[in-house]
Structures are given as structure tokens and as C-alpha cells.
C-alpha atoms as a PDB file:
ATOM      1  CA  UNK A   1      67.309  65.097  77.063  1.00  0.00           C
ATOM      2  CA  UNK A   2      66.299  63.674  80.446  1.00  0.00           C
ATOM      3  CA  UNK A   3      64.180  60.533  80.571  1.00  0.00           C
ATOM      4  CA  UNK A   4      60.245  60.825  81.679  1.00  0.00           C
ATOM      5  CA  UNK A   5      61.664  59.769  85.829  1.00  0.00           C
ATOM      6  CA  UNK A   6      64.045  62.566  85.532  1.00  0.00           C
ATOM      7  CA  UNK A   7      62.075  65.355  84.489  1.00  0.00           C
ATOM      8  CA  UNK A   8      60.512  67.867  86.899  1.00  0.00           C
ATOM      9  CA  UNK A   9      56.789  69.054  85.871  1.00  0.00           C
ATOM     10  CA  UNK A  10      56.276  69.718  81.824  1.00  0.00           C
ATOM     11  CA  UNK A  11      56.356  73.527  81.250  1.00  0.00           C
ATOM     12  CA  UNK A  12      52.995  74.529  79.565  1.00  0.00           C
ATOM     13  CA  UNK A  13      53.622  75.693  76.196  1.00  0.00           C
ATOM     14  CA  UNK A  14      51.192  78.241  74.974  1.00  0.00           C
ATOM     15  CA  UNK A  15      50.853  79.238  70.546  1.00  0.00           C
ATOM     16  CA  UNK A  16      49.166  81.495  69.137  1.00  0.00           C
ATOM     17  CA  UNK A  17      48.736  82.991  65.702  1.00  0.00           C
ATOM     18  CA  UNK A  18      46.225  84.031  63.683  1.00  0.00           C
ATOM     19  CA  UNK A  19      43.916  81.674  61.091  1.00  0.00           C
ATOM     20  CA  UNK A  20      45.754  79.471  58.447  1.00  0.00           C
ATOM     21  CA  UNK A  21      48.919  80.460  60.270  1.00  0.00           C
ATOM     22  CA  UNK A  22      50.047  76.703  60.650  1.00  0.00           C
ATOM     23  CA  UNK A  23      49.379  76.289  64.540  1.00  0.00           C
ATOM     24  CA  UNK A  24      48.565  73.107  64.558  1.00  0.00           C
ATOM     25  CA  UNK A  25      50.901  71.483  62.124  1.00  0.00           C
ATOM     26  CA  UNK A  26      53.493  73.347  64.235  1.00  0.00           C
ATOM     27  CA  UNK A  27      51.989  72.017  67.667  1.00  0.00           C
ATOM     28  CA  UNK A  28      52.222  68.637  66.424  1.00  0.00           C
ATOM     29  CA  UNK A  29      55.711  68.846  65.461  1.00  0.00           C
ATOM     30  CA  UNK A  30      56.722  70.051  68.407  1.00  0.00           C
ATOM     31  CA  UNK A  31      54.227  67.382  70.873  1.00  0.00           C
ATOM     32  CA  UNK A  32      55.742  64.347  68.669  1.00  0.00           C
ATOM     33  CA  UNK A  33      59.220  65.271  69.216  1.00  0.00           C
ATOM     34  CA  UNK A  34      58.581  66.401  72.759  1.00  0.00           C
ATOM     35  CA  UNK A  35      55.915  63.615  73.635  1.00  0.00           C
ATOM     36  CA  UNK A  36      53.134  65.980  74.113  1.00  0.00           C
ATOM     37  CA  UNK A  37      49.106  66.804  73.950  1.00  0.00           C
ATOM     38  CA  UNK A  38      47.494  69.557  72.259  1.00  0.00           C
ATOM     39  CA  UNK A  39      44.973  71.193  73.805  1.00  0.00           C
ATOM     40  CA  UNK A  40      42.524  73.502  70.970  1.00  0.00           C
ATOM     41  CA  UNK A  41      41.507  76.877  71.800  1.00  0.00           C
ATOM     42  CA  UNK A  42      39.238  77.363  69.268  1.00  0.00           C
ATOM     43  CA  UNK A  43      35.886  78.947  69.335  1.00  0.00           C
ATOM     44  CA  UNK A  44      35.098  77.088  66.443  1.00  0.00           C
ATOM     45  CA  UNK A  45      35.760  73.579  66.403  1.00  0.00           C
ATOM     46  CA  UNK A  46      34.324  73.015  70.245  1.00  0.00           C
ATOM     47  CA  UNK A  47      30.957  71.948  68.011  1.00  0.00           C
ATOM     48  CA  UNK A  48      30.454  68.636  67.041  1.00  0.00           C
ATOM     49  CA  UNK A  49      29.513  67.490  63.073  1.00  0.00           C
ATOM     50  CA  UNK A  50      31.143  71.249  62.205  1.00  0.00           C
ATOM     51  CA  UNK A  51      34.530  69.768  60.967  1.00  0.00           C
ATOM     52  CA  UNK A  52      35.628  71.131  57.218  1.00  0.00           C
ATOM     53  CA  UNK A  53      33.680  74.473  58.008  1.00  0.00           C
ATOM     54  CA  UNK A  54      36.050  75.123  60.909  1.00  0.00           C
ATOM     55  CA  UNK A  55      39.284  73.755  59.589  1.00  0.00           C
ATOM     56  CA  UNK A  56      39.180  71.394  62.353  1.00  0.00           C
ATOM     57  CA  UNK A  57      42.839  69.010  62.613  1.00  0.00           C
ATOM     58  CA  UNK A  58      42.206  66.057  60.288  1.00  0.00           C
ATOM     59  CA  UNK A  59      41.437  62.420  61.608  1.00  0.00           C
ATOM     60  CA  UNK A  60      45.126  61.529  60.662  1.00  0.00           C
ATOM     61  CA  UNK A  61      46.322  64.599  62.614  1.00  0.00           C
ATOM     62  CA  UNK A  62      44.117  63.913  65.779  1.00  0.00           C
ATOM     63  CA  UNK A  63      46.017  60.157  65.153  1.00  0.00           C
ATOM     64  CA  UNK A  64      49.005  61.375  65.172  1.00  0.00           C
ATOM     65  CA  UNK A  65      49.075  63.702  68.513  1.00  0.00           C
ATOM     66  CA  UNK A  66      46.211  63.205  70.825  1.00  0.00           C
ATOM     67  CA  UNK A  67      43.879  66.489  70.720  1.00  0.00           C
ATOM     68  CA  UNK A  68      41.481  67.897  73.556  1.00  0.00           C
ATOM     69  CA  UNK A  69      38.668  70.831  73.155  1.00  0.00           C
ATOM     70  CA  UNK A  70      37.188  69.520  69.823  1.00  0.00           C
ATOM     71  CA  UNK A  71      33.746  67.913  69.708  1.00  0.00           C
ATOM     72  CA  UNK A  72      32.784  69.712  72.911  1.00  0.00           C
ATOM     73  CA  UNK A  73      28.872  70.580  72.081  1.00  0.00           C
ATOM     74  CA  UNK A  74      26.428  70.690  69.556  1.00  0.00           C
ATOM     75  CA  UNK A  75      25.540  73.297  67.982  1.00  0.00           C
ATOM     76  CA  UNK A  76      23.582  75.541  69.103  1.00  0.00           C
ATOM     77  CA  UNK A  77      24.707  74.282  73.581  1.00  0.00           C
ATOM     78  CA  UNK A  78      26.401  77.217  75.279  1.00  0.00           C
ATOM     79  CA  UNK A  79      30.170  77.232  75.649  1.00  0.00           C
ATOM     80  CA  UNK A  80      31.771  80.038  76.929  1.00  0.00           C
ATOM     81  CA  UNK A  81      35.219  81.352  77.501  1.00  0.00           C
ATOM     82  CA  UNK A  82      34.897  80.773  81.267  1.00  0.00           C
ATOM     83  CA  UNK A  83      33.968  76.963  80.420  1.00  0.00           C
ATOM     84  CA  UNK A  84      37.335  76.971  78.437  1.00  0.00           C
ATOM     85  CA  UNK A  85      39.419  77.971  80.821  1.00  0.00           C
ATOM     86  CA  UNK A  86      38.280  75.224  83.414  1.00  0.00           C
ATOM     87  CA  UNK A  87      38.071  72.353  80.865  1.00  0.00           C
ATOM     88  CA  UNK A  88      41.932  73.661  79.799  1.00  0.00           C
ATOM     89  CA  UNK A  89      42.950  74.472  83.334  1.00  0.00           C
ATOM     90  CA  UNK A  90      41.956  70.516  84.320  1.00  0.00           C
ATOM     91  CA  UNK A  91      43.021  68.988  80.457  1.00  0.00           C
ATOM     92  CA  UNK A  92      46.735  70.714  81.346  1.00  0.00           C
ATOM     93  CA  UNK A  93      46.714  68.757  84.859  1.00  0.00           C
ATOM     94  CA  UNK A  94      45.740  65.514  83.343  1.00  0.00           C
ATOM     95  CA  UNK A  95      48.736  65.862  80.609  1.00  0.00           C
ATOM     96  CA  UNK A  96      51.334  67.034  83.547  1.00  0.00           C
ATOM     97  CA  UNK A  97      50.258  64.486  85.616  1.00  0.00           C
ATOM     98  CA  UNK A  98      51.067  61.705  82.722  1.00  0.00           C
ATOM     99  CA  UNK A  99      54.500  63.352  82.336  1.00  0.00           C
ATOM    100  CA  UNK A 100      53.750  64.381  78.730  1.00  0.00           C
ATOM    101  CA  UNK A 101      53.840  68.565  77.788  1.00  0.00           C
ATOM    102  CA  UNK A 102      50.288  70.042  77.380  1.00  0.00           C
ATOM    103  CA  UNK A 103      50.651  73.009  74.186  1.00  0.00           C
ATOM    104  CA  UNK A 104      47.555  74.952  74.035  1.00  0.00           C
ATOM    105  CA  UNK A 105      47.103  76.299  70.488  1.00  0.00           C
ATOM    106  CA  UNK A 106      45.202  78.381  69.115  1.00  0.00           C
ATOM    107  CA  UNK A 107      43.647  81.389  67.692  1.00  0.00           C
ATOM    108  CA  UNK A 108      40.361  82.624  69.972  1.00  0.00           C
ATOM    109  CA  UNK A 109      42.215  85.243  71.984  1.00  0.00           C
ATOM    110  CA  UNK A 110      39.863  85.088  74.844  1.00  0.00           C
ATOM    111  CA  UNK A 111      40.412  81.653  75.647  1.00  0.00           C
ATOM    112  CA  UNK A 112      43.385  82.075  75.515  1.00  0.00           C
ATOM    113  CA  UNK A 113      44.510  84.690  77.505  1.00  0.00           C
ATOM    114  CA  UNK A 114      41.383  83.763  80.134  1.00  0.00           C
ATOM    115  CA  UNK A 115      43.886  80.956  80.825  1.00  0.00           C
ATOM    116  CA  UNK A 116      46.950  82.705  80.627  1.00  0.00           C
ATOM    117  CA  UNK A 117      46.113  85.487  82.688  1.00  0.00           C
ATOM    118  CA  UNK A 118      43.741  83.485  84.645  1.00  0.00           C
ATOM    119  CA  UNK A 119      40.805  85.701  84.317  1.00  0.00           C
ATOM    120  CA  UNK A 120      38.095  85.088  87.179  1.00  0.00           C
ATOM    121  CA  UNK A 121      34.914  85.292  84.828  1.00  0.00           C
ATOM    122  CA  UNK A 122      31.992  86.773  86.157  1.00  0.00           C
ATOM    123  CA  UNK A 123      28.688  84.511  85.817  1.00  0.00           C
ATOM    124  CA  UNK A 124      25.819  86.891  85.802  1.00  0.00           C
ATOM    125  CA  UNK A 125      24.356  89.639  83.890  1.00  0.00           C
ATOM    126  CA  UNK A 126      22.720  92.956  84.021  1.00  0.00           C
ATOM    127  CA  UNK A 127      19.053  91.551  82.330  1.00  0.00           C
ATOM    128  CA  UNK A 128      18.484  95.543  81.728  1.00  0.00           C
ATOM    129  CA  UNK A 129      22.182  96.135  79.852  1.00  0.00           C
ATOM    130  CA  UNK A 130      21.370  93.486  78.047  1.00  0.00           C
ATOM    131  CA  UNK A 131      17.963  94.582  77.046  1.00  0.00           C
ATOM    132  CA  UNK A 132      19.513  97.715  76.106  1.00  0.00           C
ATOM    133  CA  UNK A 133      22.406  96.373  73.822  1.00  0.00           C
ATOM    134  CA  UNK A 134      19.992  94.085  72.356  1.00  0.00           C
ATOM    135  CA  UNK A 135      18.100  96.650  71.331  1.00  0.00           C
ATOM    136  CA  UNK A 136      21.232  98.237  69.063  1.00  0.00           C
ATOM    137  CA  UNK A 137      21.674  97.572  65.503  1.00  0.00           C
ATOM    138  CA  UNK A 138      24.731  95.507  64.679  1.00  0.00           C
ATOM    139  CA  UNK A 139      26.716  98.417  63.157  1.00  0.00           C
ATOM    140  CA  UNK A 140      26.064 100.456  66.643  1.00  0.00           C
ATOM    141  CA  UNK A 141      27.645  97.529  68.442  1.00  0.00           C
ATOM    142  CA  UNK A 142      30.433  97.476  66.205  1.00  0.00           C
ATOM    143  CA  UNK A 143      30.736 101.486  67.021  1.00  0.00           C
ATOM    144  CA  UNK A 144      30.308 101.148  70.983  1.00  0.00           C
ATOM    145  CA  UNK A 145      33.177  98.260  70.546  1.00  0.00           C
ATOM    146  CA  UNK A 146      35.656 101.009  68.715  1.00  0.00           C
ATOM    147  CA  UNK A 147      34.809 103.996  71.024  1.00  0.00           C
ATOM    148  CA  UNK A 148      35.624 101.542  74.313  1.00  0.00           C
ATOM    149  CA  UNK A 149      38.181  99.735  73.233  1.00  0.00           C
ATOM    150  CA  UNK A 150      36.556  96.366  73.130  1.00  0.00           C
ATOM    151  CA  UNK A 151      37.734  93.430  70.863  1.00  0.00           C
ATOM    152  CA  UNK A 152      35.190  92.736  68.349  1.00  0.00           C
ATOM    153  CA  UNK A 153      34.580  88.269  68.979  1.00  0.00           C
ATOM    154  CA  UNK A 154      35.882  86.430  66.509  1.00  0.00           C
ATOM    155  CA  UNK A 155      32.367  85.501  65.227  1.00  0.00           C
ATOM    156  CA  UNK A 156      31.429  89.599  64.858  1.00  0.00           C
ATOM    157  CA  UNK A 157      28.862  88.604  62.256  1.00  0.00           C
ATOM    158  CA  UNK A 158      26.789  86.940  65.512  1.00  0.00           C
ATOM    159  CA  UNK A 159      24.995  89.900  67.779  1.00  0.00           C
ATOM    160  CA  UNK A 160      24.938  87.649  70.975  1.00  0.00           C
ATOM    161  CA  UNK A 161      28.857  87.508  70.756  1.00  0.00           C
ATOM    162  CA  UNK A 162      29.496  91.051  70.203  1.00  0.00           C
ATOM    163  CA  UNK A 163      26.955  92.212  73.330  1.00  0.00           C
ATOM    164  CA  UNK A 164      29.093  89.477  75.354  1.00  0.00           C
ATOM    165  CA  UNK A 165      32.193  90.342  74.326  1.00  0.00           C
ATOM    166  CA  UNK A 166      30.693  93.837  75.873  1.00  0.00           C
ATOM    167  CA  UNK A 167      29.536  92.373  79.056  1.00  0.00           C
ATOM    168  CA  UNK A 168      32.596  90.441  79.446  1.00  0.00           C
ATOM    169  CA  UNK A 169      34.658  93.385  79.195  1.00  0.00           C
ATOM    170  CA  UNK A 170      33.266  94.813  82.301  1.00  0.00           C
ATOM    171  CA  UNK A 171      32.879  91.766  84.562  1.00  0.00           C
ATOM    172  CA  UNK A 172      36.244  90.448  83.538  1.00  0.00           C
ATOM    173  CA  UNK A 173      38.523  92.695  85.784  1.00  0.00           C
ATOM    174  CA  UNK A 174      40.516  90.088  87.724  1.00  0.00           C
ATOM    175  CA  UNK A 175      43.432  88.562  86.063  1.00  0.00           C
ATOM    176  CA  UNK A 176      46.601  89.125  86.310  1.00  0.00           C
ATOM    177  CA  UNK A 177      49.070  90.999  84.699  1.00  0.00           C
ATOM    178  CA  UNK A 178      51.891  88.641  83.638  1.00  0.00           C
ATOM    179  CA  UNK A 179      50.950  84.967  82.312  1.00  0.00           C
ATOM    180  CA  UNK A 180      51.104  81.721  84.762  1.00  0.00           C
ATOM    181  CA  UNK A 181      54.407  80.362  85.828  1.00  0.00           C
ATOM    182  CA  UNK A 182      55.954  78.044  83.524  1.00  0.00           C
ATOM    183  CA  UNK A 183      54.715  79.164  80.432  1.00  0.00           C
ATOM    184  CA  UNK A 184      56.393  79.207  77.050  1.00  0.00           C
ATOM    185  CA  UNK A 185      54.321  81.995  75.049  1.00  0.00           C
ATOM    186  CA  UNK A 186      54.600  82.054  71.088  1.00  0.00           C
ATOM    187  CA  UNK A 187      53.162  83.453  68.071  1.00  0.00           C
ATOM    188  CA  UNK A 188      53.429  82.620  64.373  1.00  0.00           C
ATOM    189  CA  UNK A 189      53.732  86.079  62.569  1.00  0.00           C
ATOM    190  CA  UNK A 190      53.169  85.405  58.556  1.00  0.00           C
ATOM    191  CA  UNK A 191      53.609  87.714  55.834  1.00  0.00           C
ATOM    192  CA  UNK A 192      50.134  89.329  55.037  1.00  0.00           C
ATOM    193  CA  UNK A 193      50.820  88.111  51.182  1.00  0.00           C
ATOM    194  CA  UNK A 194      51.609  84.497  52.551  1.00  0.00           C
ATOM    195  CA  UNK A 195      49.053  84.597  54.904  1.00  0.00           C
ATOM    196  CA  UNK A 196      46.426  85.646  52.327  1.00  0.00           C
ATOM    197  CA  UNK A 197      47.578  83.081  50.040  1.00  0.00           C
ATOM    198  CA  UNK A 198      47.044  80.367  52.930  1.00  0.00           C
ATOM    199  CA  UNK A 199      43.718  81.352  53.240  1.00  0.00           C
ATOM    200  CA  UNK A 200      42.388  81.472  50.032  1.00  0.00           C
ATOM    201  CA  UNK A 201      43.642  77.652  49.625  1.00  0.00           C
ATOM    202  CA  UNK A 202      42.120  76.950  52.759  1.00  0.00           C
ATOM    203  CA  UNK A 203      38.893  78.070  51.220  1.00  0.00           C
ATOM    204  CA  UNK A 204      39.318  76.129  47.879  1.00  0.00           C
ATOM    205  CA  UNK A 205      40.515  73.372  50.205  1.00  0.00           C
ATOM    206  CA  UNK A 206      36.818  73.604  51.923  1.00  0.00           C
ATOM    207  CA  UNK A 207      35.082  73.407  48.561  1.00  0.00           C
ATOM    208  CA  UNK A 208      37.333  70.143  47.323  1.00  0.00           C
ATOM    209  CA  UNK A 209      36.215  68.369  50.582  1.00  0.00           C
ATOM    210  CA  UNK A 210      32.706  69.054  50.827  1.00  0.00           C
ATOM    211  CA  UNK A 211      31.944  71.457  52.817  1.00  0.00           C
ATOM    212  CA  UNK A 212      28.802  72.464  50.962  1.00  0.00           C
ATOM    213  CA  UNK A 213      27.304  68.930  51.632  1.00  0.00           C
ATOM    214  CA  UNK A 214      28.454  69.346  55.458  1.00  0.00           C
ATOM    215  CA  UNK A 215      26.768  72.397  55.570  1.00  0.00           C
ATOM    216  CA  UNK A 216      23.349  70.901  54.268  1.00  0.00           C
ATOM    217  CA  UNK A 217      23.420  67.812  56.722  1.00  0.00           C
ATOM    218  CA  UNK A 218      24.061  70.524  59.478  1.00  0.00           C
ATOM    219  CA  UNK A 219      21.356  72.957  58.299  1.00  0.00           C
ATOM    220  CA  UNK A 220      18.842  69.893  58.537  1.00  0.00           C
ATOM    221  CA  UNK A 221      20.290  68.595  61.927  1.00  0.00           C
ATOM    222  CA  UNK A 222      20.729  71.683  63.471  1.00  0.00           C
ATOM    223  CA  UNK A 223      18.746  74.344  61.987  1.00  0.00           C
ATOM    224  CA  UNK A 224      20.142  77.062  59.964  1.00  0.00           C
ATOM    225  CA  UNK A 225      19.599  79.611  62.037  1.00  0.00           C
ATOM    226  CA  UNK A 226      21.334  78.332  64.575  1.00  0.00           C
ATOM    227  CA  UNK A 227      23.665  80.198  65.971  1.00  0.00           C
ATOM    228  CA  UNK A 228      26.756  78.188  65.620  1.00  0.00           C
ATOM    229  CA  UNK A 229      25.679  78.046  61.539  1.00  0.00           C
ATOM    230  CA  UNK A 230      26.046  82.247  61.503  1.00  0.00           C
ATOM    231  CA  UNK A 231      29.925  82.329  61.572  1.00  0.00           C
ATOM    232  CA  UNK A 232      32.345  80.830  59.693  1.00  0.00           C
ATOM    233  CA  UNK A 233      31.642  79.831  55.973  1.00  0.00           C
ATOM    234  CA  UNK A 234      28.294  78.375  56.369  1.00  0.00           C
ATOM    235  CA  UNK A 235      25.783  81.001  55.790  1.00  0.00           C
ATOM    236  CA  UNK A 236      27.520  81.644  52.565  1.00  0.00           C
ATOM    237  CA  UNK A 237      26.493  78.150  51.675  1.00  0.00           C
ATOM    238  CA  UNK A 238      23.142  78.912  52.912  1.00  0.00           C
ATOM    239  CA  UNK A 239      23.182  81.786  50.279  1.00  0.00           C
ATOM    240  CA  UNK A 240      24.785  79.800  47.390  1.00  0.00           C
ATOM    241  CA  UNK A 241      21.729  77.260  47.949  1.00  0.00           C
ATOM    242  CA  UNK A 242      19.472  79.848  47.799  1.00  0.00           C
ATOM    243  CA  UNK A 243      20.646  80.922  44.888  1.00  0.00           C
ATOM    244  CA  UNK A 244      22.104  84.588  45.839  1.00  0.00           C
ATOM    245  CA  UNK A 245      25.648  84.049  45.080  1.00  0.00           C
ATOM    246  CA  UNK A 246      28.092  81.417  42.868  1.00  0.00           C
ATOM    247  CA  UNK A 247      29.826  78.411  43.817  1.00  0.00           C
ATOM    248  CA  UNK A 248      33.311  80.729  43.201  1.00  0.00           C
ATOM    249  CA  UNK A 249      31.641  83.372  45.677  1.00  0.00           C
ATOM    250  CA  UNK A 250      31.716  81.113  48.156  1.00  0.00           C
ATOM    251  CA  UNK A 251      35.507  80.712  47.867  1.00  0.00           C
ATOM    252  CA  UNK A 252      36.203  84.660  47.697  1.00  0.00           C
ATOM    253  CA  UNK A 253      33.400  85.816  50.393  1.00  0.00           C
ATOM    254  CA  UNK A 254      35.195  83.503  52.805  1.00  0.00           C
ATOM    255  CA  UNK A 255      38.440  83.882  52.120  1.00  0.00           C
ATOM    256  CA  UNK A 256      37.749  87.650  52.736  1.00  0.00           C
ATOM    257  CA  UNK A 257      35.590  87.236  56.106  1.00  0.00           C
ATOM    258  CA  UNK A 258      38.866  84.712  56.782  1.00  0.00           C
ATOM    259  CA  UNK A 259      41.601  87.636  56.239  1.00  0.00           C
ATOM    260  CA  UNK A 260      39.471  90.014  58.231  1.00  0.00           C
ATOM    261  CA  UNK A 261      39.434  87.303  61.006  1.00  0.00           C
ATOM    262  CA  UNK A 262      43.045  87.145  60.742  1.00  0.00           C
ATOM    263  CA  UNK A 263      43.659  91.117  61.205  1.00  0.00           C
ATOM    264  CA  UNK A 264      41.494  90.849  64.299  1.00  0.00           C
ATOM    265  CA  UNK A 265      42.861  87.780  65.806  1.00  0.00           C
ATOM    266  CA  UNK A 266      46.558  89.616  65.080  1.00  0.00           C
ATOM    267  CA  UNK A 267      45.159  93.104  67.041  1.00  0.00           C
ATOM    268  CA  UNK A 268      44.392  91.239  69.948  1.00  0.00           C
ATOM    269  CA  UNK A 269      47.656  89.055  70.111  1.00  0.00           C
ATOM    270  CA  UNK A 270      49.860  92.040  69.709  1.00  0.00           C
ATOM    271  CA  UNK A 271      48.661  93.348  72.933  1.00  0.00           C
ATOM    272  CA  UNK A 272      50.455  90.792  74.758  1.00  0.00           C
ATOM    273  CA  UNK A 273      53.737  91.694  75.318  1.00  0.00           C
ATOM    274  CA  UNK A 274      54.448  88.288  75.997  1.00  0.00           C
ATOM    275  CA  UNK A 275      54.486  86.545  73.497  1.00  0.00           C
ATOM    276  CA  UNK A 276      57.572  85.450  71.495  1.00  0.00           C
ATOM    277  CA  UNK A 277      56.576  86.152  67.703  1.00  0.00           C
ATOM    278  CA  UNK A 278      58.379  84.756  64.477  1.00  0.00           C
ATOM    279  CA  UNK A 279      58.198  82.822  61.603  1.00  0.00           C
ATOM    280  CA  UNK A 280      57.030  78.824  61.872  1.00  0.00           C
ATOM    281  CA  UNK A 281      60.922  77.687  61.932  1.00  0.00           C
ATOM    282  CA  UNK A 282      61.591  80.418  64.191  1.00  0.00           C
ATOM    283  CA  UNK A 283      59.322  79.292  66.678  1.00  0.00           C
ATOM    284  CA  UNK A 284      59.904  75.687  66.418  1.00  0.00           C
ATOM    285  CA  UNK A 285      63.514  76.272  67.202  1.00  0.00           C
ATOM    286  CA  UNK A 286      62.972  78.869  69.974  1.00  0.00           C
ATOM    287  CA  UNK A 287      60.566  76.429  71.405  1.00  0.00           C
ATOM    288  CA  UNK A 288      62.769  73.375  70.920  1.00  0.00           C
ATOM    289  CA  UNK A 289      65.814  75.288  72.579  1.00  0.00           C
ATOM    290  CA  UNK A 290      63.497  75.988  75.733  1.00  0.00           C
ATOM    291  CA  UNK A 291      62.020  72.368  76.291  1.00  0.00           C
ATOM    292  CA  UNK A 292      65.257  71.033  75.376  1.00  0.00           C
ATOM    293  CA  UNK A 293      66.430  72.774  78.783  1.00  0.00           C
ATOM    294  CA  UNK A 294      62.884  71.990  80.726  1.00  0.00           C
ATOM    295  CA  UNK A 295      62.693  68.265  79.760  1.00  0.00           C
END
């Protein structure tokens, strides 16, 4: 392998899968071995104090490989997919610049691919569309999503994603249609009986390290009905304290909003003909074999 002097500019290294797919412990495999920085595209984990909830990396795993996108806002602050792609765009320039590889990982498939295909976002809004799609029931969202071909958001349980996931859709028609130069594009396909076995650990995994506590000191900080509280595994907590469902609920009601997540994430990545798909080994080796050729 050539030494930091000798190498020409780091390739950026792009993976993707869907939740509990092992991105990250792959990314930092890969960024140790390859001295690189990992960059999260994660719709979740930009919010600060929302750690367990989101599965955000672990102290000792931000320790080990240094990590950008986390802790962005608090809940509740606007971050958008257009934000994203700037703070990545300038995060992948800082970690070229240093020599080092940037990997972008991660499982929001707008973020990604706004990068990747470098979308040019459109800022504004039609206040009268909005009014309109405001105005729709959730499930009548859901049903102008399917009969145009939209991507439901990751968060589809929260009405001001799905109406900007709508929006977006029709702004959003600059990018191109084959990813930046010098990009290494993977995805971690798991079997759907793995892959439903990693999440339902992930959600006793939650439970074990407290995520019902985090959840109260965010409901007081933040406000429950906060918007960034109305995904993820949080209002079930909300409804466990209330007293409408079981401690063991909690575990099964997420672990199913988590597989349905998955499925979603998995539609939209299959799109992209682009990407290089296998197993975890499989992509560490296919990824090792390219950088060990780039760097």
C-alpha cells in the first residue's frame, strides 16, 4: 500500500444498507485499516441527547474512528436533506484534504443519494400545496405516495415528513444520473430471518440500556410532542408510561416499526443500480480490494 505522500486524492467510499444491517461496525473496520472518517447519514441520530433511541455508534465506537453528522441539532431545529448534503459535501473535503478516506454510511436514502447524485434541492414551497396536503389524513398521504411513486420518509409515522417527502419529489429534478466520480458504492444485503433477528436484539438491547429513562429526560427537555420524539421507539415509551401497552410491547411494537423501516430503506436502495450489494464479508473484501488499488 502506498504511504500518505504517495497517494493521489482518497476515493469516497459510500455504504448503505438497511437498519441493524451492521454499517457502522463495517465502516469502522474498513476506516481503521484504511485510516479513515465516517461520515453518518442518518436522519436519526443528527439530534442531540437522542442516543439509545436511535442506535447511535457507542462512545467507544466514536473513540475508535472519528464520526461526523451526529449531535447536529436539538430536537425539535430543522435539518433537512439539503443541509446534509452541504455539511457532507464540506465534511468529505476536510477528510480528503487530511489525506485520510471519508466513508459515508448510512441508511436515510435521501441523504444519501442527494449527495451521490448531487441533487440541487429546491428551497421554497407552494404555501397553497402545502395547505392542501396538510389538510389530508395520514392514510391519504400514504395513498397519494403509492399512486406517484413517492418514497414514503423513513419517519412515515410524522405527517410533516411524508408532505415533504411530496414536495421534495417535485422540486428535486436536478441530479444526475450516475453517482460522483470516485465513488465506491456498497450495500449490505442480510437475510430477512437474520435481519429480523438483528433487530429484535437491537430492541431488547434498547430496553437493557435505558432507553425508557432517556426517553423521560427527553420528554421533559424537549416536549413530547415534539417532533423528533414521534419516530423511532419513543412514543411507544410515551404509551408504556401512560399505561396503554407492556414493558414487552415496547420490545415487539418496535422491533416491528424497525423491520418495516428496513423493507422501506431496502425499496429505495434497490433502485440504484449502483450499488455493489453482498453480505458484510463480501463487502469488506470488495471494498478492501478497491482501496487497496486507490491508496
Amino acid at each position: 500500500m502506498a504511504t500518505r505522500m504517495e497517494r493521489p486524492e482518497p476515493p469516497l467510499v459510500v455504504i448503505v444498507g438497511p437498519t441493524a444491517s451492521g454499517k457502522t461496525a463495517l465502516a469502522i473496520r474498513l476506516a481503521k485499516r484504511y485510516d479513515g472518517e465516517v461520515i453518518c447519514a442518518d436522519s436519526r441520530t443528527v439530534y442531540r441527547d437522542m442516543d439509545i433511541g436511535t442506535a447511535k455508534p457507542t462512545p467507544e465506537e466514536q473513540a475508535d474512528v472519528p464520526h461526523w453528522g451526529l449531535d447536529m441539532v436539538d430536537p425539535g431545529q430543522r435539518f433537512t436533506a439539503a443541509d446534509f448534503k452541504q455539511y457532507a459535501l464540506r465534511k468529505v473535503a476536510e477528510i480528503k484534504a487530511r489525506g485520510r478516506i471519508p466513508f459515508i454510511v448510512g441508511g436515510t436514502g435521501l441523504y444519501i443519494d442527494g449527495v451521490l447524485f448531487d441533487y440541487e434541492f429546491g428551497e421554497g414551497y407552494d404555501p397553497t400545496r402545502r395547505s392542501q396536503l396538510e389538510a389530508l389524513t395520514i392514510e391519504k398521504l400514504y395513498d397519494y405516495c403509492h399512486d406517484n411513486n413517492i418514497t414514503l420518509p423513513g419517519n412515515d409515522r410524522n405527517k410533516r415528513y411524508i408532505i415533504r417527502a411530496i414536495e421534495q419529489e417535485s422540486i428535486n429534478k436536478k441530479r444526475k444520473t450516475t453517482p460522483i466520480e470516485d465513488t465506491i458504492v456498497v450495500g449490505i444485503a442480510t437475510a430477512r430471518n437474520e435481519l429480523r433477528t438483528r433487530i429484535q436484539h437491537r430492541s431488547e438491547q434498547m430496553l437493557a440500556n435505558g432507553v425508557v429513562d432517556e426517553a423521560i429526560i427527553l420528554g421533559k427537555k424537549y416536549g413530547w410532542k415534539n417532533e423528533a420524539m414521534t419516530g423511532n421507539v419513543y412514543p411507544l415509551v410515551k404509551s408504556y408510561l401512560e399505561g396503554q401497552i407492556t414493558y414487552d410491547d415496547i420490545k415487539d411494537k418496535n422491533t416491528t416499526l424497525d423491520w418495516q423501516l428496513a423493507k422501506r430503506q431496502m425499496t429505495w436502495f434497490r433502485r440504484n443500480p449502483y450499488i455493489y450489494w453482498g453480505d458484510g464479508e463480501q463487502i469488506y473484501r470488495y471494498v478492501a480490494s478497491v482501496l487497496e488499488h486507490k491508496v
